[in-house]
Protein backbone atom coordinates (compact mmCIF):
# COMPACT_ATOMS: atom_id res chain seq x y z
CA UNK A 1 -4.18 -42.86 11.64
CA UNK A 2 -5.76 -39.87 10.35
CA UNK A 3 -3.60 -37.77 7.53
CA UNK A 4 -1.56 -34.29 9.66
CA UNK A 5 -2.07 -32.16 6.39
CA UNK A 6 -5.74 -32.91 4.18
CA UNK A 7 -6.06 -31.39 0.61
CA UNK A 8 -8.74 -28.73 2.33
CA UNK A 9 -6.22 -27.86 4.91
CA UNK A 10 -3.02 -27.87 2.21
CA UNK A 11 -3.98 -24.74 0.26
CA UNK A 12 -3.90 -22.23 3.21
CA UNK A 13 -0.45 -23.97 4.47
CA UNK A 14 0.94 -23.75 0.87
CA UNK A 15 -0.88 -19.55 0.72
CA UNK A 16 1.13 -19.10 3.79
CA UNK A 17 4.03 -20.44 3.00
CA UNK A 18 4.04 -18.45 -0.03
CA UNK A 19 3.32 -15.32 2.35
CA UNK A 20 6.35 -15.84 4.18
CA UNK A 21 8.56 -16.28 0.87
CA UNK A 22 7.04 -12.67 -0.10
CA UNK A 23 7.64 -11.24 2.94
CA UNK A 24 10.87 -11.81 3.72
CA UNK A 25 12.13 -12.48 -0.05
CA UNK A 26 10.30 -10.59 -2.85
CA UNK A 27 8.35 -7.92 -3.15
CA UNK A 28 9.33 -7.71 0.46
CA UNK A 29 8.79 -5.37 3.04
CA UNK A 30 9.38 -2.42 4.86
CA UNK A 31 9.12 -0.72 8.16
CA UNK A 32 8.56 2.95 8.64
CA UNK A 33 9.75 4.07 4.82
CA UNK A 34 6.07 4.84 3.47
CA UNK A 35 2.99 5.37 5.02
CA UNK A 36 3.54 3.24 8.05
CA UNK A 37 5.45 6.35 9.14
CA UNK A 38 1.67 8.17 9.88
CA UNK A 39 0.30 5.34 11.00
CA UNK A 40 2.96 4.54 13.82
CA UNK A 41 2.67 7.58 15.26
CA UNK A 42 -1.12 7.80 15.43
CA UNK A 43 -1.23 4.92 17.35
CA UNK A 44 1.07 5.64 20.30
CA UNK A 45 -0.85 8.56 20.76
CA UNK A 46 -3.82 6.90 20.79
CA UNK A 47 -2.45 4.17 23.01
CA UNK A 48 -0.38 7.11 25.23
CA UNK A 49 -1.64 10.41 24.52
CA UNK A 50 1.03 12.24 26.36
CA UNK A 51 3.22 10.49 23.51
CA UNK A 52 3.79 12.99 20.51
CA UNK A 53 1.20 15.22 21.73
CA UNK A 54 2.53 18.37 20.09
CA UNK A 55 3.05 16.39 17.11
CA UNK A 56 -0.03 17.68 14.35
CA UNK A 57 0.47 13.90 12.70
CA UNK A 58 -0.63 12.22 16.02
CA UNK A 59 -3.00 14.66 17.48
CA UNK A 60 -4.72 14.98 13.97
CA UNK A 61 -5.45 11.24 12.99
CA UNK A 62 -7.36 10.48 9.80
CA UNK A 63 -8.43 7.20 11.07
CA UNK A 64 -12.36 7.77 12.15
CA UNK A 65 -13.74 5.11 9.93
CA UNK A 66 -11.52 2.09 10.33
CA UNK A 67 -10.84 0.12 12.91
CA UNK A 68 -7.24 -0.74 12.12
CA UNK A 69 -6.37 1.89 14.94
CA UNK A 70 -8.47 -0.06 17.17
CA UNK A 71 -7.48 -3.37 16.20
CA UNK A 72 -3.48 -2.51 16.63
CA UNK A 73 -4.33 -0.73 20.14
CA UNK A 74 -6.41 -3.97 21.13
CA UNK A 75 -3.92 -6.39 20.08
CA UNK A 76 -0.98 -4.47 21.69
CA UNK A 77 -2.46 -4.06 25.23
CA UNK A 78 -3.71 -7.70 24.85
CA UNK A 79 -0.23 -9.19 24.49
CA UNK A 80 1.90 -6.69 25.45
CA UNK A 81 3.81 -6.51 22.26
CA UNK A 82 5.24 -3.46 20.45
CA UNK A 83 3.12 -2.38 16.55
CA UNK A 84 6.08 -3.52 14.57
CA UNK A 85 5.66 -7.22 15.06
CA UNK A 86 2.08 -7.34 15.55
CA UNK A 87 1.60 -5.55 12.50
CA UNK A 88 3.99 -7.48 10.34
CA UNK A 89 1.55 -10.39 11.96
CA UNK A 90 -0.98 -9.21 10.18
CA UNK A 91 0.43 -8.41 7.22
CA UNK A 92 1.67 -11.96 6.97
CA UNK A 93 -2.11 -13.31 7.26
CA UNK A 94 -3.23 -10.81 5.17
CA UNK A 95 -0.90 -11.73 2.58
CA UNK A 96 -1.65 -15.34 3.15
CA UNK A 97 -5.53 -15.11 2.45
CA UNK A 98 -4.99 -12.56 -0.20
CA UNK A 99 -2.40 -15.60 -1.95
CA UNK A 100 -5.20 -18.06 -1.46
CA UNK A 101 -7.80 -16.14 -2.91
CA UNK A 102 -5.55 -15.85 -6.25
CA UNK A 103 -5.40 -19.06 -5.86
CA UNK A 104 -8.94 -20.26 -5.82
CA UNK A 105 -9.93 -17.93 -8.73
CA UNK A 106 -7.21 -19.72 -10.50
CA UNK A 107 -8.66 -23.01 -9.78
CA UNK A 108 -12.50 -21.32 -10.55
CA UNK A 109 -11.37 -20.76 -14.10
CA UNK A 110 -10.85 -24.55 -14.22
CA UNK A 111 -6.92 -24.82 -13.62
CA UNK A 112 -5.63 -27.83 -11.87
CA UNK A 113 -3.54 -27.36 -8.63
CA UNK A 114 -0.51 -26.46 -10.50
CA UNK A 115 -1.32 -24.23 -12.96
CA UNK A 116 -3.43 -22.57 -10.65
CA UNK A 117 -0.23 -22.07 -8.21
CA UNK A 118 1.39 -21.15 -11.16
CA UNK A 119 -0.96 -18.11 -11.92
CA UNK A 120 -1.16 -16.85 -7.89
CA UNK A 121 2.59 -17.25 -7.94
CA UNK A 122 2.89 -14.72 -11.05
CA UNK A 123 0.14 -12.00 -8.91
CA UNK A 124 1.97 -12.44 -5.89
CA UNK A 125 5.19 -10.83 -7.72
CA UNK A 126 3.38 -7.44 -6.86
CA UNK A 127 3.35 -5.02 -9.20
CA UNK A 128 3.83 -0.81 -8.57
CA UNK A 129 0.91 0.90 -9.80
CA UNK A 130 1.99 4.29 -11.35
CA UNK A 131 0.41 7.27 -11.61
CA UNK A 132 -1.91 6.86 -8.34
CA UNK A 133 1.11 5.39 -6.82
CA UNK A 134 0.11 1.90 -4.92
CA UNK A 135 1.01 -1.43 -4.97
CA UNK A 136 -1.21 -4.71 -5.30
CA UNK A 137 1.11 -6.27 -2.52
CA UNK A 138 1.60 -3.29 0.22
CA UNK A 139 5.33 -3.70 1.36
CA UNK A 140 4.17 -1.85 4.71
CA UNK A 141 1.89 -2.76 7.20
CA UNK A 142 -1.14 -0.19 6.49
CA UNK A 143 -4.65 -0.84 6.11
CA UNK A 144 -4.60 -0.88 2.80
CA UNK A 145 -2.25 -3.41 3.40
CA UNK A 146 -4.74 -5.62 5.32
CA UNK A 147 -7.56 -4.78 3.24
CA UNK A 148 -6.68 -5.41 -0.36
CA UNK A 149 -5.71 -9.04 -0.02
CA UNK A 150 -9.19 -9.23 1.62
CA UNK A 151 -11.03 -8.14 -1.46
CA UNK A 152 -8.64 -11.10 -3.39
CA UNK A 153 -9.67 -13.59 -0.93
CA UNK A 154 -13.65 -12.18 -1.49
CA UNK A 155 -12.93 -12.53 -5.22
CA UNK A 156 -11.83 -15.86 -4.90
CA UNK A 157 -14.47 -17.35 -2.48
CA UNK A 158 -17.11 -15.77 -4.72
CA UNK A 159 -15.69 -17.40 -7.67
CA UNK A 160 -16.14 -20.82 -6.03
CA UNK A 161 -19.73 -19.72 -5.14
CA UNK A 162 -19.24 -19.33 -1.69
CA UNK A 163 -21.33 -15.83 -1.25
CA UNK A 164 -21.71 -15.26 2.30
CA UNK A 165 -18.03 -16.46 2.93
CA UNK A 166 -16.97 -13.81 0.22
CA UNK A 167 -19.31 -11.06 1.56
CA UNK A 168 -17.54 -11.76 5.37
CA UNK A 169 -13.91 -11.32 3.64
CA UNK A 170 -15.32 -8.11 1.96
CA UNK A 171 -16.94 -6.92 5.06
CA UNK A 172 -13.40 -7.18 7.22
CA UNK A 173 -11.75 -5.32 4.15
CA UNK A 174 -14.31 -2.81 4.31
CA UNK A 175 -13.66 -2.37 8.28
CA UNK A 176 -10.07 -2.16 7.64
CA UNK A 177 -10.07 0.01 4.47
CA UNK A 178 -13.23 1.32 3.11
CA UNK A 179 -11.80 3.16 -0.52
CA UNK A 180 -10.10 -0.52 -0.96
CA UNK A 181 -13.31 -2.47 -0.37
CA UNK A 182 -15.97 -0.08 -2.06
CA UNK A 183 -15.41 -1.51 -5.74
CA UNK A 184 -15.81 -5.20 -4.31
CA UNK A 185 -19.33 -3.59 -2.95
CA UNK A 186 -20.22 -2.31 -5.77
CA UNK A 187 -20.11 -4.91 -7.87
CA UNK A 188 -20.84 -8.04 -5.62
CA UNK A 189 -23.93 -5.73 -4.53
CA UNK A 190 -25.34 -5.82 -7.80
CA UNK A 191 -24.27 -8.93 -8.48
CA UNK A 192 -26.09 -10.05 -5.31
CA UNK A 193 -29.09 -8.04 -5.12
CA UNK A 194 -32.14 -10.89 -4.76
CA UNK A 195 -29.83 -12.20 -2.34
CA UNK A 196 -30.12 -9.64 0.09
CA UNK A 197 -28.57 -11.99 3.03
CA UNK A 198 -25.44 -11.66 1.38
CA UNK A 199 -25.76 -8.00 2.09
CA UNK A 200 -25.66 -7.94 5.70
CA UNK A 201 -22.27 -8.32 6.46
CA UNK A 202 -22.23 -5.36 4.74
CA UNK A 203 -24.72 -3.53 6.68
CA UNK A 204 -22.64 -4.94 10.30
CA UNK A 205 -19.83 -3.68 8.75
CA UNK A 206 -21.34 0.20 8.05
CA UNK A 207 -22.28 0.44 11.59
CA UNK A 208 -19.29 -0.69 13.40
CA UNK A 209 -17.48 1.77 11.46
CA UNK A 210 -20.21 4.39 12.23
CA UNK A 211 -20.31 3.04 16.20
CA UNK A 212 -16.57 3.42 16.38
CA UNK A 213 -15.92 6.06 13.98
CA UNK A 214 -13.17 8.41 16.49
CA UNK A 215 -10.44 11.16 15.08
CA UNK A 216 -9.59 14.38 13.50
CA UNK A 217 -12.75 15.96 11.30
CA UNK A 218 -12.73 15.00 7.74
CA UNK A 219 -15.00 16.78 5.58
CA UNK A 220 -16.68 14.96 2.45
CA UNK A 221 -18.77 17.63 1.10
CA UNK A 222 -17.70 21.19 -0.62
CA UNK A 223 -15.19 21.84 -2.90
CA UNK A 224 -11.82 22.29 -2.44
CA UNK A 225 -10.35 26.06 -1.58
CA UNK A 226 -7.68 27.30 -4.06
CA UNK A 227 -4.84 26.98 -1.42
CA UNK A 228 -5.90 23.43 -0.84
CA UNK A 229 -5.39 22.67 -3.93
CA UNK A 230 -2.22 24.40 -5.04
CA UNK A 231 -0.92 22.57 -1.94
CA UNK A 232 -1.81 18.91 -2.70
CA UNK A 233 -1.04 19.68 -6.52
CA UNK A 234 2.51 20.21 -5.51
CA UNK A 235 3.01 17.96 -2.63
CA UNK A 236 0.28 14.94 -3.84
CA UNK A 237 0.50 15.62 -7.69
CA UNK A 238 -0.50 11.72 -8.28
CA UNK A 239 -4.00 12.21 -6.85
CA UNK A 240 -4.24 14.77 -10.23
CA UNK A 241 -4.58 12.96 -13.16
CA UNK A 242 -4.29 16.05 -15.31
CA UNK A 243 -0.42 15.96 -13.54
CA UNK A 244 0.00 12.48 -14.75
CA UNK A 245 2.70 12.02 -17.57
CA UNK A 246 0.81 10.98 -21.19
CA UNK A 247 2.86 7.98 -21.12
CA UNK A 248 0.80 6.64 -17.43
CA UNK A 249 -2.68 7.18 -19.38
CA UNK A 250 -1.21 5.33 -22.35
CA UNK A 251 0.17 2.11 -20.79
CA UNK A 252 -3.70 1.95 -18.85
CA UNK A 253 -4.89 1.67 -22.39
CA UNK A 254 -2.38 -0.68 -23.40
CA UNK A 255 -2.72 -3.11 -20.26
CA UNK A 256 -6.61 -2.38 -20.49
CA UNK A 257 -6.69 -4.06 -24.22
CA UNK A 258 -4.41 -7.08 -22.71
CA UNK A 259 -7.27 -7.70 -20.14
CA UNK A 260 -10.04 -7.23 -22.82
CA UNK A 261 -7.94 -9.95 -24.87
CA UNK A 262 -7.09 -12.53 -21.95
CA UNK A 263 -11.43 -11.90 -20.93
CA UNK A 264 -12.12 -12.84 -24.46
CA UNK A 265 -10.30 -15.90 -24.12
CA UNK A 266 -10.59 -17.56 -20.77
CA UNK A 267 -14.25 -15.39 -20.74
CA UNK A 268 -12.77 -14.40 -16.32
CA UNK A 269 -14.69 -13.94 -13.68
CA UNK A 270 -17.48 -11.20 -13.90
CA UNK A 271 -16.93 -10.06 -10.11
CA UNK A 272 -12.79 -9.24 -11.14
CA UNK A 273 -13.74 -7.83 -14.10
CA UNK A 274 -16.23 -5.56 -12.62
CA UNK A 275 -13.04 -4.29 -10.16
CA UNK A 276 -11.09 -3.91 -13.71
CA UNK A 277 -13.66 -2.02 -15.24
CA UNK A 278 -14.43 0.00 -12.30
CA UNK A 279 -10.45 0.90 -12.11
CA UNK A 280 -10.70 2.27 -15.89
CA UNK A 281 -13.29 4.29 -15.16
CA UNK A 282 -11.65 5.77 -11.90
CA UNK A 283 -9.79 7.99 -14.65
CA UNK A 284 -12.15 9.77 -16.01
CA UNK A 285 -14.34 10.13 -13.08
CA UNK A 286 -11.60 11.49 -10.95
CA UNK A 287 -10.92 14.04 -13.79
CA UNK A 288 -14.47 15.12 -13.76
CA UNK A 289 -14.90 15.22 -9.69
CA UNK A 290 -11.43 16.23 -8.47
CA UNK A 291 -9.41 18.53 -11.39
CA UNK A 292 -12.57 19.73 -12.93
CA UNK A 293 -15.17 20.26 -10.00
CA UNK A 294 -12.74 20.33 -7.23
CA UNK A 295 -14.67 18.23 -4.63
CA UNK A 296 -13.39 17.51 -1.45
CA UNK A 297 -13.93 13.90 -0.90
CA UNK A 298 -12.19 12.72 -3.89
CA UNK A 299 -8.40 13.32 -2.63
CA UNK A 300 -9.47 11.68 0.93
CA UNK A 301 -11.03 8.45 -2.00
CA UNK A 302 -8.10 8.72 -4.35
CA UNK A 303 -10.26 6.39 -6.71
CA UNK A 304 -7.76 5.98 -9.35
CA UNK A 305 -5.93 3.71 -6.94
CA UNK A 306 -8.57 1.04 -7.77
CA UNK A 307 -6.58 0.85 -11.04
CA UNK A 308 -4.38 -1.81 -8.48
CA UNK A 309 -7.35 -4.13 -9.71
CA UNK A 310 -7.08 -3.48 -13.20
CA UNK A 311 -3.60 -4.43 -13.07
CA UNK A 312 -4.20 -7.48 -10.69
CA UNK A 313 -6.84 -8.90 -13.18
CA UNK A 314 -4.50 -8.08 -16.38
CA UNK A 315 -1.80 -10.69 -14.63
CA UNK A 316 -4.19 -12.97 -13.70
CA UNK A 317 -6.59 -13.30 -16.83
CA UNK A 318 -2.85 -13.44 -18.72
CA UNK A 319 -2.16 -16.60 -16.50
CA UNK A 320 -4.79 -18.29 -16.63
CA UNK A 321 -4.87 -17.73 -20.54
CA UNK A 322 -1.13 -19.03 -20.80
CA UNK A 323 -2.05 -21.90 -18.50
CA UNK A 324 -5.15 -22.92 -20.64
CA UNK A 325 -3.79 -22.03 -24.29
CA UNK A 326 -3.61 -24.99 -27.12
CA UNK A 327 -0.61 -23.79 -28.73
CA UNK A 328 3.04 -23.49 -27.43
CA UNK A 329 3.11 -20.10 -29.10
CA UNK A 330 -0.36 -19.06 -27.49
CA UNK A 331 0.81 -20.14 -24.29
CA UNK A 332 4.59 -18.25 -24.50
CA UNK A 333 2.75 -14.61 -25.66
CA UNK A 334 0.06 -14.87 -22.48
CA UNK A 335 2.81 -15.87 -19.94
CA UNK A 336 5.32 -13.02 -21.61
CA UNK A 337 2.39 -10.49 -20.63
CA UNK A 338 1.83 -12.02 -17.65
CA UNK A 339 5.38 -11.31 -16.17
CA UNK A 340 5.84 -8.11 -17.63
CA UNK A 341 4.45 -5.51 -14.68
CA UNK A 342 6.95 -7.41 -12.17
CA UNK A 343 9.53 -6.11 -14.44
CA UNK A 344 8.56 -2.96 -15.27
CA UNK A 345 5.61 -0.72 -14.00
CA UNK A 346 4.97 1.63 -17.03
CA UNK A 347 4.39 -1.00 -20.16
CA UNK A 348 4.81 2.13 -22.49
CA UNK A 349 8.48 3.36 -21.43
CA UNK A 350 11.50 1.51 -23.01
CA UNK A 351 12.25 -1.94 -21.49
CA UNK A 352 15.75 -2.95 -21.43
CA UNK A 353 17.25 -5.74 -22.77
CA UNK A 354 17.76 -7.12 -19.10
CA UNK A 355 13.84 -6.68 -18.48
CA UNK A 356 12.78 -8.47 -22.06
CA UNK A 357 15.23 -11.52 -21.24
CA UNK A 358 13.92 -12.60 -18.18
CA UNK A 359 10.01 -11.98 -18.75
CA UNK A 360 10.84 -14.42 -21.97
CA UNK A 361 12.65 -16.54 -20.31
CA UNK A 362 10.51 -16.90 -17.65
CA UNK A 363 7.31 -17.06 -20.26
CA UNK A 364 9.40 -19.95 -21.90
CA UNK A 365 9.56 -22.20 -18.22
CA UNK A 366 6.08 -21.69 -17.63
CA UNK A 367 4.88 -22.46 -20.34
CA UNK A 368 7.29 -26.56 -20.66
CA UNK A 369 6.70 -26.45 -16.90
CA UNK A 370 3.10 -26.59 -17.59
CA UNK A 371 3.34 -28.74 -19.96
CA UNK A 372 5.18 -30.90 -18.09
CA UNK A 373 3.28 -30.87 -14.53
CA UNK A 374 5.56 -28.80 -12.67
CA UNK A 375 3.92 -25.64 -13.22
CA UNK A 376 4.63 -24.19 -10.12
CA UNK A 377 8.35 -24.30 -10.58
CA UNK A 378 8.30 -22.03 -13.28
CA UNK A 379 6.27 -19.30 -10.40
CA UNK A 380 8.96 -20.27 -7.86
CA UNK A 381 11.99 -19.62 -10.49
CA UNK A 382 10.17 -16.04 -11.23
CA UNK A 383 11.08 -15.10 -7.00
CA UNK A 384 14.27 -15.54 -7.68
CA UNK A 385 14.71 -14.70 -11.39
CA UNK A 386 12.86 -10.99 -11.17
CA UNK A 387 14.93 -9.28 -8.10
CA UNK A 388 18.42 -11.31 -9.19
CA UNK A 389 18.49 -11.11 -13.33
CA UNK A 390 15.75 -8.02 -13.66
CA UNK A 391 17.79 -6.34 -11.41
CA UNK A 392 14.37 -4.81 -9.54
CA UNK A 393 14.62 -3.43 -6.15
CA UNK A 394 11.08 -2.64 -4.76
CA UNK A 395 12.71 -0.11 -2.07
CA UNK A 396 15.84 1.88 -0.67
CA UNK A 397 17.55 0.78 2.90
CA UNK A 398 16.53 4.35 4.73
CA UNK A 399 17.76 2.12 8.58
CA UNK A 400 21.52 3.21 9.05
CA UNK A 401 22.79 2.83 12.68
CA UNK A 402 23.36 6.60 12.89
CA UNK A 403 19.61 7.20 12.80
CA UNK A 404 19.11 4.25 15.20
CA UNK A 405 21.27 5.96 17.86
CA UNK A 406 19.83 8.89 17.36
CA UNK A 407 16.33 8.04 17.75
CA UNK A 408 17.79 6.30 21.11
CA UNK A 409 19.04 9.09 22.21
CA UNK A 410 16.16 11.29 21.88
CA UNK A 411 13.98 8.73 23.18
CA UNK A 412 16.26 8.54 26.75
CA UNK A 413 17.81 11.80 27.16
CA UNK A 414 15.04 14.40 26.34
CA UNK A 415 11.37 15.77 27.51
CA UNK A 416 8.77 13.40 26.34
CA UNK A 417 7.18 16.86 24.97
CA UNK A 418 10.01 17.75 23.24
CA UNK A 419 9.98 19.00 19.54
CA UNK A 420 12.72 18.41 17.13
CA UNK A 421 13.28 20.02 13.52
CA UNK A 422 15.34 18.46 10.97
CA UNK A 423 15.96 21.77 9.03
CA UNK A 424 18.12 20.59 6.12
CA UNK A 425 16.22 17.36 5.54
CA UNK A 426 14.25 18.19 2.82
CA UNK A 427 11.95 15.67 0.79
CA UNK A 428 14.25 12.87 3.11
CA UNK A 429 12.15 10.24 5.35
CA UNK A 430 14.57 10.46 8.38
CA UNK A 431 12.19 12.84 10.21
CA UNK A 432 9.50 10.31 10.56
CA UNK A 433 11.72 7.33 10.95
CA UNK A 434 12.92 9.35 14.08
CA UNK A 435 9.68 10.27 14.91
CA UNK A 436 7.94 6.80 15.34
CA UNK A 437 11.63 5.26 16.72
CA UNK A 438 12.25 8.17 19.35
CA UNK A 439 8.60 9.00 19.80
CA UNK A 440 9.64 12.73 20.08
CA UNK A 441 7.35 15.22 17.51
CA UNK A 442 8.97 16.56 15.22
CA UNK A 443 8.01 20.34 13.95
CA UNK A 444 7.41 19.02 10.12
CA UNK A 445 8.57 17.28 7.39
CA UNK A 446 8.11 16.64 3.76
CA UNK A 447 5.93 12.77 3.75
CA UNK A 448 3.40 14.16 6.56
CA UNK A 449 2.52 16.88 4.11
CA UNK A 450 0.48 13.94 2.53
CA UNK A 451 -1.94 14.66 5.54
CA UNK A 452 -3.12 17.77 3.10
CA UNK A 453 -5.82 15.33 1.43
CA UNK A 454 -7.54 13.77 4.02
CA UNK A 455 -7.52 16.75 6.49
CA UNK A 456 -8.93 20.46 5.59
CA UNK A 457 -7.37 22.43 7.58
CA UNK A 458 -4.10 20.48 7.80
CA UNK A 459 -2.41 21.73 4.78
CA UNK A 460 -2.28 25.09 5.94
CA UNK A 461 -0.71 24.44 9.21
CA UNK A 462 1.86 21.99 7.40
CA UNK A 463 2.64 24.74 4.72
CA UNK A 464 3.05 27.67 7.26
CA UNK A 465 5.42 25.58 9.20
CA UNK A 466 7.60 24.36 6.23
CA UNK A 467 7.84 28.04 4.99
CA UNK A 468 8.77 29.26 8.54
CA UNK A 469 11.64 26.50 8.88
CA UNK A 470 12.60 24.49 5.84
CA UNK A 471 13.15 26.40 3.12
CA UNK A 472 17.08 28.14 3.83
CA UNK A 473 18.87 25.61 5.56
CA UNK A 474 20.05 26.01 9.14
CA UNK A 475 22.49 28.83 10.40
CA UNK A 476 23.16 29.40 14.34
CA UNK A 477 21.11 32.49 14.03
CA UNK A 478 18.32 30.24 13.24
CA UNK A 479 18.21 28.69 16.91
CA UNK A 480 16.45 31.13 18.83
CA UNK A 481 13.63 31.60 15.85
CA UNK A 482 13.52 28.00 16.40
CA UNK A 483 13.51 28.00 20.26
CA UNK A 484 10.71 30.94 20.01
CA UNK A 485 8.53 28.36 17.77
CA UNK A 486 8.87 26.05 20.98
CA UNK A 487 11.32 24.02 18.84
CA UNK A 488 13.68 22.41 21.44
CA UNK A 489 16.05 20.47 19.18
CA UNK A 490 17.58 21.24 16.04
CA UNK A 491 19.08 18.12 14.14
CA UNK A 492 21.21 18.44 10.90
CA UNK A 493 23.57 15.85 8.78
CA UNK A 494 27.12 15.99 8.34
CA UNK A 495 28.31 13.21 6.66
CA UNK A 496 27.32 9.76 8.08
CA UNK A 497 26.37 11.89 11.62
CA UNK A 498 23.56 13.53 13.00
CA UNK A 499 24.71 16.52 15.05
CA UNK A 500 21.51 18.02 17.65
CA UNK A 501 21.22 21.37 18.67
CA UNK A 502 19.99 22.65 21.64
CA UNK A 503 17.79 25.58 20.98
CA UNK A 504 18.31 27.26 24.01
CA UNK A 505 21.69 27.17 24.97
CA UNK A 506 22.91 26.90 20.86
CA UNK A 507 25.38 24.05 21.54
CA UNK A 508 25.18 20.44 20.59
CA UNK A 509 23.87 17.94 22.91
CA UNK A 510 24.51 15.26 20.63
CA UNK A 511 27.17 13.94 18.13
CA UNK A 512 25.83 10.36 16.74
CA UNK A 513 28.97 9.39 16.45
């Protein structure tokens, strides 16, 4: 009777596994608290366009050279299912294969099973990247999202000398993200070059994306007018480096000479380290092409977000080091470094005691789990230990059932074309929570003023609108100026409530109580 699970089959279960315990346990998720809040919305118009169509975040998409739009719309109409679960779908998977390539360049560096569990385990913790502001585990279903694990996977097939496997993986990253997948290219290119058939999932990939490219104009050439960039130096200061707190550029330093000491001494793979080294440099270079010479692409590339790797191959080259150390001592230092970004983002600000216990405590059961042959209990114990005794919580609960009604409301009661303001809402998400929940546009709020790098002409419109409407709170005068803007509903907080206005009679049509 033939075996149900073989050892080539048990490494994918076990990476998915794994990918459930991070979805639904730590680092987590989230739905329609970051970016996922653009994204949403771009695809029911897409799928619908008389959905949100007076909405400037769905009629303006910045999604012409990726075909996660496509994919989502294809998937949707194919099954019938809303975004939300076929996106957190492929989020899982993603998560899964990006697990399982940790895994294998564990196992490349000449770990055994456990230890090599033991060092995805410690990745898969996730880590916030500060200063560019990403994460190496997305908690949101966005293409970076998809695309990021992809590159891990590539890494890890490469590692294990399967090219053309690892070229595919970085070609479906690449179709799903391109600024995710371009430092893979880069380096696997080179690496590559004499084997030019390893380049041609490459090449498939560039023309799909050319073939299918569809959306708003974004410009790549030019440099950046001066009201463009006041406007994304206030609202998307972390694409400036010369914004960045000294203490950001110092603990890159600091967790670049941890990865030059774990290299020296497990000597890591050359295609991770080229994504480290290529992260470093992302500092500089955006200085010189973005606050110095102003050009337009780099906001839409935000390179310094391929620091993620830098960080990825610090926690990895730290495991494997731990793992593979002689001494006790050795082995206790590397898995101390190894836990610390979990713990806290910015090595350079103060830990607290709380912080220091656990990534000790946690360096002290790797390191006798190892030792021991239970390695992987010690990357287990680190799920529960980091969110439970480091006290970290990845993200707020924005969902109340106030909102919920609301967007129910809107979404059954009112014009399909309607446009709703949320005047007194400031920097809060709950505008485009309601928007992608109620599908109703709303006039403008603080997170879509992100749009301002990848569109040129975007900013403007965002800024005129915020100026017009956000900037003095709400008074009953305010509802004709609002119903003259073709504004139909006015929604403001009191308390737990929501309380909507009806611009053109100036009563409310809804308590959310």
């Amino acid at each position: 009777m033939k075996r149900l699970v073989t050892p080539a089959v048990l490494p994918p279960a076990v990476s998915l596994a794994l990918a459930l315990l991070s979805y639904f346990w730590f680092p987590g998720h989230t739905w329609l608290q970051q970016d996922s809040q653009i994204y949403v919305p771009i695809l029911e118009h897409q799928r619908d366009p008389a959905v949100l169509r007076n909405d400037p975040v769905a009629e303006e998409p910045h999604t012409t050279y990726t075909l996660y739009d496509e994919t989502a719309i294809g998937l949707s109409r194919a099954t019938g299912l809303d975004f939300h679960p076929l996106l957190a779908g492929e989020q899982i998977a993603a998560r899964a294969l990006g697990i399982w390539g940790l895994y294998l360049l564990a196992a490349a560096a000449g770990l055994s099973a456990g230890p090599a569990w033991l060092v995805a385990l410690a990745a898969s913790l996730g880590a916030f990247i500060k200063g560019p502001e990403v994460l190496t585990f997305e908690y949101e279903p966005t293409p970076r999202a998809l695309a990021v694990p992809l590159v891990m996977l590539a890494i890890g097939l490469a590692a294990h000398g399967l090219g053309m496997a690892a070229a595919i993986a970085g070609a479906c990253a690449l179709l799903f993200h391109p600024p995710a997948a371009l430092p893979f290219w880069a380096v696997f290119a080179v690496m590559n070059g004499r084997r030019w058939i390893r380049l041609l999932p490459l090449v498939c990939a560039i023309a799909v994306l050319m073939l299918a490219g569809g959306g708003a104009h974004q410009a790549f050439f030019g440099r950046l007018a001066p009201l463009d960039q006041q406007l994304m130096r206030m609202r998307t200061a972390y694409v400036w480096i010369s914004l960045w707190p000294a203490r950001f550029v110092w603990h890159y330093a600091v967790v670049a000479a941890i990865l030059a000491a774990a290299w020296m001494r497990v000597r890591g793979n050359g295609l991770l380290m080229g994504l480290a080294a290529i992260g470093l440099l992302s500092m500089p270079v955006s200085w010189l092409l973005l606050d110095e010479w102003n050009w337009r692409l780099m906001p839409q590339l935000q390179p310094m977000r391929w620091l993620l790797f830098t960080s990825l191959a610090m926690v990895v080259l730290a495991g494997i080091a731990g793992a593979r150390a002689v001494s006790v001592l050795e082995a206790f230092a590397w898995f101390t470094v190894a836990f610390l970004l979990p713990l806290q983002p910015v090595l350079t600000q103060d830990f607290t005691f709380r912080h220091w216990a656990v990534a000790l405590a946690l360096a002290a059961l790797a390191t006798a789990a190892v030792r021991l042959g239970a390695a992987p209990v010690a990357g287990l114990a680190a799920f529960l230990a980091v969110p439970l005794l480091g006290g970290v919580v990845n993200y707020p609960r924005l969902h109340t059932p106030e909102l919920a009604r609301l967007s129910e409301w809107a979404r059954a009661a009112t014009p399909r074309d309607a446009v709703f303001l949320f005047p007194e809402a400031g920097h809060s998400l709950d505008p485009g929570i309601f928007r992608a929940q109620a599908r109703r546009a709303v006039y403008v709020d603080w997170k879509s003023g992100g749009q301002t790098v990848y569109l040129p002409d975007f900013g403007t419109r965002w800024w005129f609108r915020w100026e017009q409407t956000m900037t003095g709170g709400m008074r009953t005068a305010d509802l004709a100026k609002y119903e003259a803007l073709r504004i139909r509903y006015a929604v403001v907080k009191r308390g737990d409530e929501y309380v909507v206005y009806d611009t053109h009679t100036g009563t409310p049509a809804l308590q959310s109580r």
